[in-house]
Protein backbone atom coordinates (compact mmCIF):
# COMPACT_ATOMS: atom_id res chain seq x y z
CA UNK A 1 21.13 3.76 16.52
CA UNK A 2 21.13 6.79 14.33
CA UNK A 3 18.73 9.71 14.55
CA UNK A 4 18.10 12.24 12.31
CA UNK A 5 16.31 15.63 12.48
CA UNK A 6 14.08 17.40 9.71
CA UNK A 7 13.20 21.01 11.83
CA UNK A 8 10.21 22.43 10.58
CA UNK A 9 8.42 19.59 9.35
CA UNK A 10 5.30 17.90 9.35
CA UNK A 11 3.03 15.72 8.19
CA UNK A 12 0.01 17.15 6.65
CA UNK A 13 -1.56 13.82 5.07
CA UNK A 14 -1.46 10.51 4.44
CA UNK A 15 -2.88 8.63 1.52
CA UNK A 16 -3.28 4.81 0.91
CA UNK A 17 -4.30 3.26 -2.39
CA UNK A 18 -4.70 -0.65 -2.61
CA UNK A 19 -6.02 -2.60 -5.48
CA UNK A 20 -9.41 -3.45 -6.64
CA UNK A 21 -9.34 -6.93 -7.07
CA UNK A 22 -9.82 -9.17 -4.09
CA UNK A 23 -8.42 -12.77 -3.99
CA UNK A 24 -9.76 -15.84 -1.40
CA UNK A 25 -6.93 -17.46 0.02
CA UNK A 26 -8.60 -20.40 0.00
CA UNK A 27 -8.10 -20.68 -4.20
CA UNK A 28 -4.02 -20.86 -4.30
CA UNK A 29 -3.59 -23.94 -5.67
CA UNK A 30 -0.09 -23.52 -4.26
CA UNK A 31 -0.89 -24.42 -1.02
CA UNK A 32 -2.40 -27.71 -0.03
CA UNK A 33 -5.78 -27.33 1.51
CA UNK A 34 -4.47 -28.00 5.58
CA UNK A 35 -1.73 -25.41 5.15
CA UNK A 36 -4.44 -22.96 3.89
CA UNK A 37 -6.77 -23.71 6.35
CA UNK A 38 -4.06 -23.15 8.91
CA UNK A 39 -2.91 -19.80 7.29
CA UNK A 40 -6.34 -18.71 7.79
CA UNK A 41 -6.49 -19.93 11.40
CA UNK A 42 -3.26 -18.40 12.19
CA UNK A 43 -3.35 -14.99 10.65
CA UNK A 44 -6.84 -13.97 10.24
CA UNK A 45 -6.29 -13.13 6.97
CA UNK A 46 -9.06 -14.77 4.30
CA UNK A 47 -8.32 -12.45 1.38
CA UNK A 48 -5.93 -10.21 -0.06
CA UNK A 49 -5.36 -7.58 -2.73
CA UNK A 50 -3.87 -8.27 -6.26
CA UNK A 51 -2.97 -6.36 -9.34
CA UNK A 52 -3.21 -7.06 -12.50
CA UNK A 53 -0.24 -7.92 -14.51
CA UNK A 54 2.00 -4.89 -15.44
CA UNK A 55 0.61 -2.94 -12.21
CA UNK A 56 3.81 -2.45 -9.51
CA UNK A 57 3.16 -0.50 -5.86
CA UNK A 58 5.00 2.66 -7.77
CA UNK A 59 1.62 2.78 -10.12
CA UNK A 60 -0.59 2.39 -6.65
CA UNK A 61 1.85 5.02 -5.24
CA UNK A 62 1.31 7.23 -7.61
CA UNK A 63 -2.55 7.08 -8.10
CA UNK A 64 -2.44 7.95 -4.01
CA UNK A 65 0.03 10.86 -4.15
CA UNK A 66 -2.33 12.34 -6.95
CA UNK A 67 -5.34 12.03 -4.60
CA UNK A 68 -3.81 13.43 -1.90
CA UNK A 69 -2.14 16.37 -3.56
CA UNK A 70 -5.47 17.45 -4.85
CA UNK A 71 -7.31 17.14 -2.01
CA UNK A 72 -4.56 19.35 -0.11
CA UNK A 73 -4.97 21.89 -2.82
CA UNK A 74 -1.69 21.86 -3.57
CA UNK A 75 0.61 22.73 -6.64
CA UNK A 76 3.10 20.21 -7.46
CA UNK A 77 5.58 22.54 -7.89
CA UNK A 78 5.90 23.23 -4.48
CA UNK A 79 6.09 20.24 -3.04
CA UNK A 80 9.94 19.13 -1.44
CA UNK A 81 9.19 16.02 -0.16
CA UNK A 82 6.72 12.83 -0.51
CA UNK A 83 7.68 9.64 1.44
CA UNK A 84 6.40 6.16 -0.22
CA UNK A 85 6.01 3.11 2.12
CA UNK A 86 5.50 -0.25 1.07
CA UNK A 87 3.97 -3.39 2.47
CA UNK A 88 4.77 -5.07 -1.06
């Protein structure tokens, strides 16, 4: 297993930005109705998040880093690092 080592740095925020619209799993029409039913059952999960067409996880990505840089107070300039994760 590798390890790797960044001295002197920290995290000083974290940001999430996740999109407006909010779709029912139970209206995929490309699941039958048992297998959605048992989705539901199994995971918990009744809803998720969509974009709209032409929207990718680099636009949400950026519309977080922008919140978070300006709630820091910081100047863009300055910054050396911003790490981007993904549940996509």
């Amino acid at each position: 297993m590798a390890y790797l080592s960044f001295p002197s740095v920290k995290i000083v925020g974290v940001s999430a930005c996740v999109p407006k619209q909010v779709e029912s799993n139970w209206v995929s029409s490309l699941i039958p109705e048992d297998e959605r039913e048992k989705l539901i059952a199994t995971t918990g999960i009744a809803e998720k998040r969509v974009v709209p067409d032409g929207v990718c996880s680099s636009d949400l990505c950026f519309e977080s880093a922008e919140k978070l840089i300006e709630e820091l107070g910081w100047n863009k300039s300055e910054i050396e690092a911003l790490i981007f994760v993904s549940q996509t």
